[in-house]
C-alpha atoms as a PDB file:
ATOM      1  CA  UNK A   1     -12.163   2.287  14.677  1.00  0.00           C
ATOM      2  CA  UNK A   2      -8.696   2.500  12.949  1.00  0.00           C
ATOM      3  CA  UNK A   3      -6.855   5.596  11.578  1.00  0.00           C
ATOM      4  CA  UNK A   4      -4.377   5.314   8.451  1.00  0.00           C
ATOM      5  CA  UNK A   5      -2.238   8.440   7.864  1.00  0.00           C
ATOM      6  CA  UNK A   6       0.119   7.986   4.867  1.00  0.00           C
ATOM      7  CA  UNK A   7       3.018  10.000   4.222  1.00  0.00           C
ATOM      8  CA  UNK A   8       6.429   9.602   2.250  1.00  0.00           C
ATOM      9  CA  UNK A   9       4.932  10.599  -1.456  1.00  0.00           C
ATOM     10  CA  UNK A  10       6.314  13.146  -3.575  1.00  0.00           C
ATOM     11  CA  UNK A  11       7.907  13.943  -6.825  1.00  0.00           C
ATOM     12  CA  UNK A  12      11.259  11.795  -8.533  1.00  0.00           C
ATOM     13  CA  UNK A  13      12.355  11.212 -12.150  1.00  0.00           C
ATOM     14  CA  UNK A  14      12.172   7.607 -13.392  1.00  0.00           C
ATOM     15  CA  UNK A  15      14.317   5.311 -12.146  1.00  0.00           C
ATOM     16  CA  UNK A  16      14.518   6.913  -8.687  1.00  0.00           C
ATOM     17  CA  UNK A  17      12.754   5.809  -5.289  1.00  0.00           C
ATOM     18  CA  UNK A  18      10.453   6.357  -2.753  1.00  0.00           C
ATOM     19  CA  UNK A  19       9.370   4.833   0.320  1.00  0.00           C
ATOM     20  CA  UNK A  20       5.382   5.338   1.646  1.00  0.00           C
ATOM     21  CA  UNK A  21       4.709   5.260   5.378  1.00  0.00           C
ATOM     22  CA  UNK A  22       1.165   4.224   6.765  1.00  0.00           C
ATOM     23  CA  UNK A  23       0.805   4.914  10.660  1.00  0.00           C
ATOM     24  CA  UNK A  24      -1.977   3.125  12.145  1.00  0.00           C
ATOM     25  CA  UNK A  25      -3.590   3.898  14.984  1.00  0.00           C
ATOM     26  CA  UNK A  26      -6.597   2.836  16.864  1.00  0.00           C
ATOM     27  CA  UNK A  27      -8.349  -0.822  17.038  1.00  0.00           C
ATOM     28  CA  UNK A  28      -5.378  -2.080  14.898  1.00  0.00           C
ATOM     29  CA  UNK A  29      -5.685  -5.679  16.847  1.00  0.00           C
ATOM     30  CA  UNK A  30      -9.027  -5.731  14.403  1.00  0.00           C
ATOM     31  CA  UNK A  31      -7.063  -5.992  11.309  1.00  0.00           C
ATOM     32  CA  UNK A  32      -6.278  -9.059   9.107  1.00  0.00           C
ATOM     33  CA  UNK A  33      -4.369  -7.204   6.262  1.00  0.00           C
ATOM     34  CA  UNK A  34      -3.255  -4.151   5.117  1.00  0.00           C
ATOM     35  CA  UNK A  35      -3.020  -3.209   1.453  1.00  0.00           C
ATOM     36  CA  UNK A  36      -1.628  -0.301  -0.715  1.00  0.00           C
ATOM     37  CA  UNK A  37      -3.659   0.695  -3.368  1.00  0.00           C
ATOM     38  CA  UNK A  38      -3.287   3.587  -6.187  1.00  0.00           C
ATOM     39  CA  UNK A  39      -5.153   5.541  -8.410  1.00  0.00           C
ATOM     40  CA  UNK A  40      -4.646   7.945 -11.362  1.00  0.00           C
ATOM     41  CA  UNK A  41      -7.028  10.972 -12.531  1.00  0.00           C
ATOM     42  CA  UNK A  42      -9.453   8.775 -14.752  1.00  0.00           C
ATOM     43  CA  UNK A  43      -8.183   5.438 -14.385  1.00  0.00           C
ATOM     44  CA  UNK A  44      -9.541   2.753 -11.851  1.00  0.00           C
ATOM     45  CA  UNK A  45      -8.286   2.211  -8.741  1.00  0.00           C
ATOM     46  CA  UNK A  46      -6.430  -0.974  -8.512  1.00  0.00           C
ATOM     47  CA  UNK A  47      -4.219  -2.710  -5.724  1.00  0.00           C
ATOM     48  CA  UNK A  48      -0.650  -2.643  -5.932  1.00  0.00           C
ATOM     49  CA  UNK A  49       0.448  -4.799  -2.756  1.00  0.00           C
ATOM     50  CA  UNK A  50      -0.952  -6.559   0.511  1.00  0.00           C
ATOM     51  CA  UNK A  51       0.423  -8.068   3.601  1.00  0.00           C
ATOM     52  CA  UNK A  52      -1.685 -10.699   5.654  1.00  0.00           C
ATOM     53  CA  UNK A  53      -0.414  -9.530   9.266  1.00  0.00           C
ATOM     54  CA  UNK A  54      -0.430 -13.010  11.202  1.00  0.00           C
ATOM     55  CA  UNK A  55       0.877 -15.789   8.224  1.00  0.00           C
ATOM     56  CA  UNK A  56       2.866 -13.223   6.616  1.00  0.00           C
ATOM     57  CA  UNK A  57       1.653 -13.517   2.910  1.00  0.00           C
ATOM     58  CA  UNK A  58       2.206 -11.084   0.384  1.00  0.00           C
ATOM     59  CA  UNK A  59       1.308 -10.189  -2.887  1.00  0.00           C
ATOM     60  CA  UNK A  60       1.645  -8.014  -5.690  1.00  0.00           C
ATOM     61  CA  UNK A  61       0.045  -6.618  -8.763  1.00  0.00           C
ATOM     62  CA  UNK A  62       2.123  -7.929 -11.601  1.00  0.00           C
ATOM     63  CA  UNK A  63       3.080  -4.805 -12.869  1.00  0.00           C
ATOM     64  CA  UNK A  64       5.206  -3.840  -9.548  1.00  0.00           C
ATOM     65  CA  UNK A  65       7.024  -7.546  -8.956  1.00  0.00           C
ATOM     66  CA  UNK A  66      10.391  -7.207  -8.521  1.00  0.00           C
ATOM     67  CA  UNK A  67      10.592  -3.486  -8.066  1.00  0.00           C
ATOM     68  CA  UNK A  68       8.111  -2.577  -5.147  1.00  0.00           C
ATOM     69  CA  UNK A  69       8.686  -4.159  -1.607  1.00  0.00           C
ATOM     70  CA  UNK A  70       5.777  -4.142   1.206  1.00  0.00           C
ATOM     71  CA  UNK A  71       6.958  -4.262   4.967  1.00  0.00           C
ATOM     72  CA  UNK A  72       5.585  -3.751   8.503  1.00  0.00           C
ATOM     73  CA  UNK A  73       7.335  -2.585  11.357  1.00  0.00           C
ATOM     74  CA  UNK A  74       4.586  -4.285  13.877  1.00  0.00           C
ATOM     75  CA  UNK A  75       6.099  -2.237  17.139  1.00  0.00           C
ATOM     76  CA  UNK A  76       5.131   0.938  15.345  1.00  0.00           C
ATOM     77  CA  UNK A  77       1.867  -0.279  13.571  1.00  0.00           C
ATOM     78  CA  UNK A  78       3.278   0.912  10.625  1.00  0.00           C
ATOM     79  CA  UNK A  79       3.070  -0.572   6.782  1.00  0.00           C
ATOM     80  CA  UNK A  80       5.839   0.647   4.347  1.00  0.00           C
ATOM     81  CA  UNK A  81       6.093   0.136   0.500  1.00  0.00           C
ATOM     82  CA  UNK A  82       9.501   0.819  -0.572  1.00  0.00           C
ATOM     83  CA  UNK A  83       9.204   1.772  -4.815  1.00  0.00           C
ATOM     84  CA  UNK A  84      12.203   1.114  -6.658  1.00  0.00           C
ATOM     85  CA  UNK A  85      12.780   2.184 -10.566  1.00  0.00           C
ATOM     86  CA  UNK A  86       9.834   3.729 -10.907  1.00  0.00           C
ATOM     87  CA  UNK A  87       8.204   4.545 -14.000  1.00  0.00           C
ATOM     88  CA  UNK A  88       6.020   7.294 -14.829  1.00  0.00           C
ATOM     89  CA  UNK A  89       3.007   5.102 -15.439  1.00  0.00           C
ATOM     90  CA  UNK A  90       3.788   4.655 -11.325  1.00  0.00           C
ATOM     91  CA  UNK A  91       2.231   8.180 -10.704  1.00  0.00           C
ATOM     92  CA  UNK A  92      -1.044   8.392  -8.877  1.00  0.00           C
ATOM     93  CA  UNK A  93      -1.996   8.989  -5.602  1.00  0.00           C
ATOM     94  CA  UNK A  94      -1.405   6.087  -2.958  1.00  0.00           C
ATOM     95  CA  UNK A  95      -3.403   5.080  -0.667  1.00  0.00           C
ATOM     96  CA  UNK A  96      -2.837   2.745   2.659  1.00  0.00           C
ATOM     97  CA  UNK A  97      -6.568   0.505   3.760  1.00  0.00           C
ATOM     98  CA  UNK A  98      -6.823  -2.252   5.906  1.00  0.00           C
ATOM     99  CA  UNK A  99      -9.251  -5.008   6.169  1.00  0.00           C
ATOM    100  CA  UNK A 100     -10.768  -6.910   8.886  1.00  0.00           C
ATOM    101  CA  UNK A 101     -11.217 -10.185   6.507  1.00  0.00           C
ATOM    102  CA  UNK A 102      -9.068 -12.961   6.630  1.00  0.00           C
ATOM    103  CA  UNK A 103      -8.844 -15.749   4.161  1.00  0.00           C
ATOM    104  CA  UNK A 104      -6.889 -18.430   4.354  1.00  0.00           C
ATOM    105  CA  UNK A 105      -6.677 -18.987   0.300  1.00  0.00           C
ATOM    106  CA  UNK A 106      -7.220 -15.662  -1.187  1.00  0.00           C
ATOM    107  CA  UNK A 107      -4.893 -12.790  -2.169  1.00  0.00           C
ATOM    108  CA  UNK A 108      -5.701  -9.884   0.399  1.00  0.00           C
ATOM    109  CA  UNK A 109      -5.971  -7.587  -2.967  1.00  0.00           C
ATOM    110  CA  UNK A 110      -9.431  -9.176  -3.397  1.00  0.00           C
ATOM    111  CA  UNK A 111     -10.831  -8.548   0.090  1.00  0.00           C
ATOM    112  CA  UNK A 112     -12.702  -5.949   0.771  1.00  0.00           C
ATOM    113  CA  UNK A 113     -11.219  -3.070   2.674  1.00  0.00           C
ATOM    114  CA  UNK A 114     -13.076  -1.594   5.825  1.00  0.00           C
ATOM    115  CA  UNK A 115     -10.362   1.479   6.388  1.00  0.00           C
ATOM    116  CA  UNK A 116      -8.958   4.039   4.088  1.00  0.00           C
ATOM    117  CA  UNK A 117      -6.123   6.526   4.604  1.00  0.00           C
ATOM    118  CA  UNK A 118      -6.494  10.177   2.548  1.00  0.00           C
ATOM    119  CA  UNK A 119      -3.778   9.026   0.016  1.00  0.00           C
ATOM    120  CA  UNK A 120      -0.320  10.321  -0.993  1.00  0.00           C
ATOM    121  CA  UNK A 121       0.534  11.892  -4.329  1.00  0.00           C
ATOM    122  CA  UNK A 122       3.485  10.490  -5.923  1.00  0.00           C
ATOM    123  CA  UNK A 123       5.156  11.877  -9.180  1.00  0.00           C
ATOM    124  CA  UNK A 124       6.847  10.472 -11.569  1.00  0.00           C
ATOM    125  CA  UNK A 125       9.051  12.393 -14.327  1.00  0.00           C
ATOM    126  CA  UNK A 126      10.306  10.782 -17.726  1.00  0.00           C
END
């Protein structure tokens, strides 16, 4: 079993920052990648960036390249996302998962995700 516990959400004006904290705990040798994923009241939830934890391959959802940055800190078994100019179409609530899948050739935004965190709320003003 793994535990994800984000924190680091809140409220800035466009153009500002914020930087999201996952904590894992647990099994956490069990997982292949670990993905941030958002979602707004009525829209779809969709992934914003992923880390495979051994090769070190990252992606992002186009929309975020170039101003979001996804990190571990593997001592800690923590994932960061560091948000730079962010844009009010940003807000949602954020959430941390992690999946046991590994794939060699596929983005880790397409695997499925075996652990969910409770989400952060993040709030973006124009």
């Amino acid at each position: 079993q793994v535990q994800l516990v984000e924190s680091g959400g809140g409220s800035v004006q466009a153009g500002g920052s914020l930087r999201l904290s996952c904590a894992a705990s647990g099994n956490t040798y069990s997982i292949n990648s670990m993905v941030w994923f958002r979602q707004a009241p009525g829209k779809e939830r969709e992934g914003v960036a992923c880390i495979y934890i051994f090769d070190g391959r990252i992606y992002y959802t186009d929309s975020v390249k170039g101003r979001f940055t996804i990190s571990r800190d593997n001592a800690k078994n923590t994932l960061f996302l560091q948000m730079n100019s962010l844009k009010p179409e940003d807000s949602a609530t954020y959430y941390c998962a992690a999946s046991t899948t590994y794939s060699p050739y596929q983005s880790c935004l397409n695997t499925g995700m075996n652990y969910w965190g409770k989400g952060s709320p993040v709030t973006i003003s124009s």
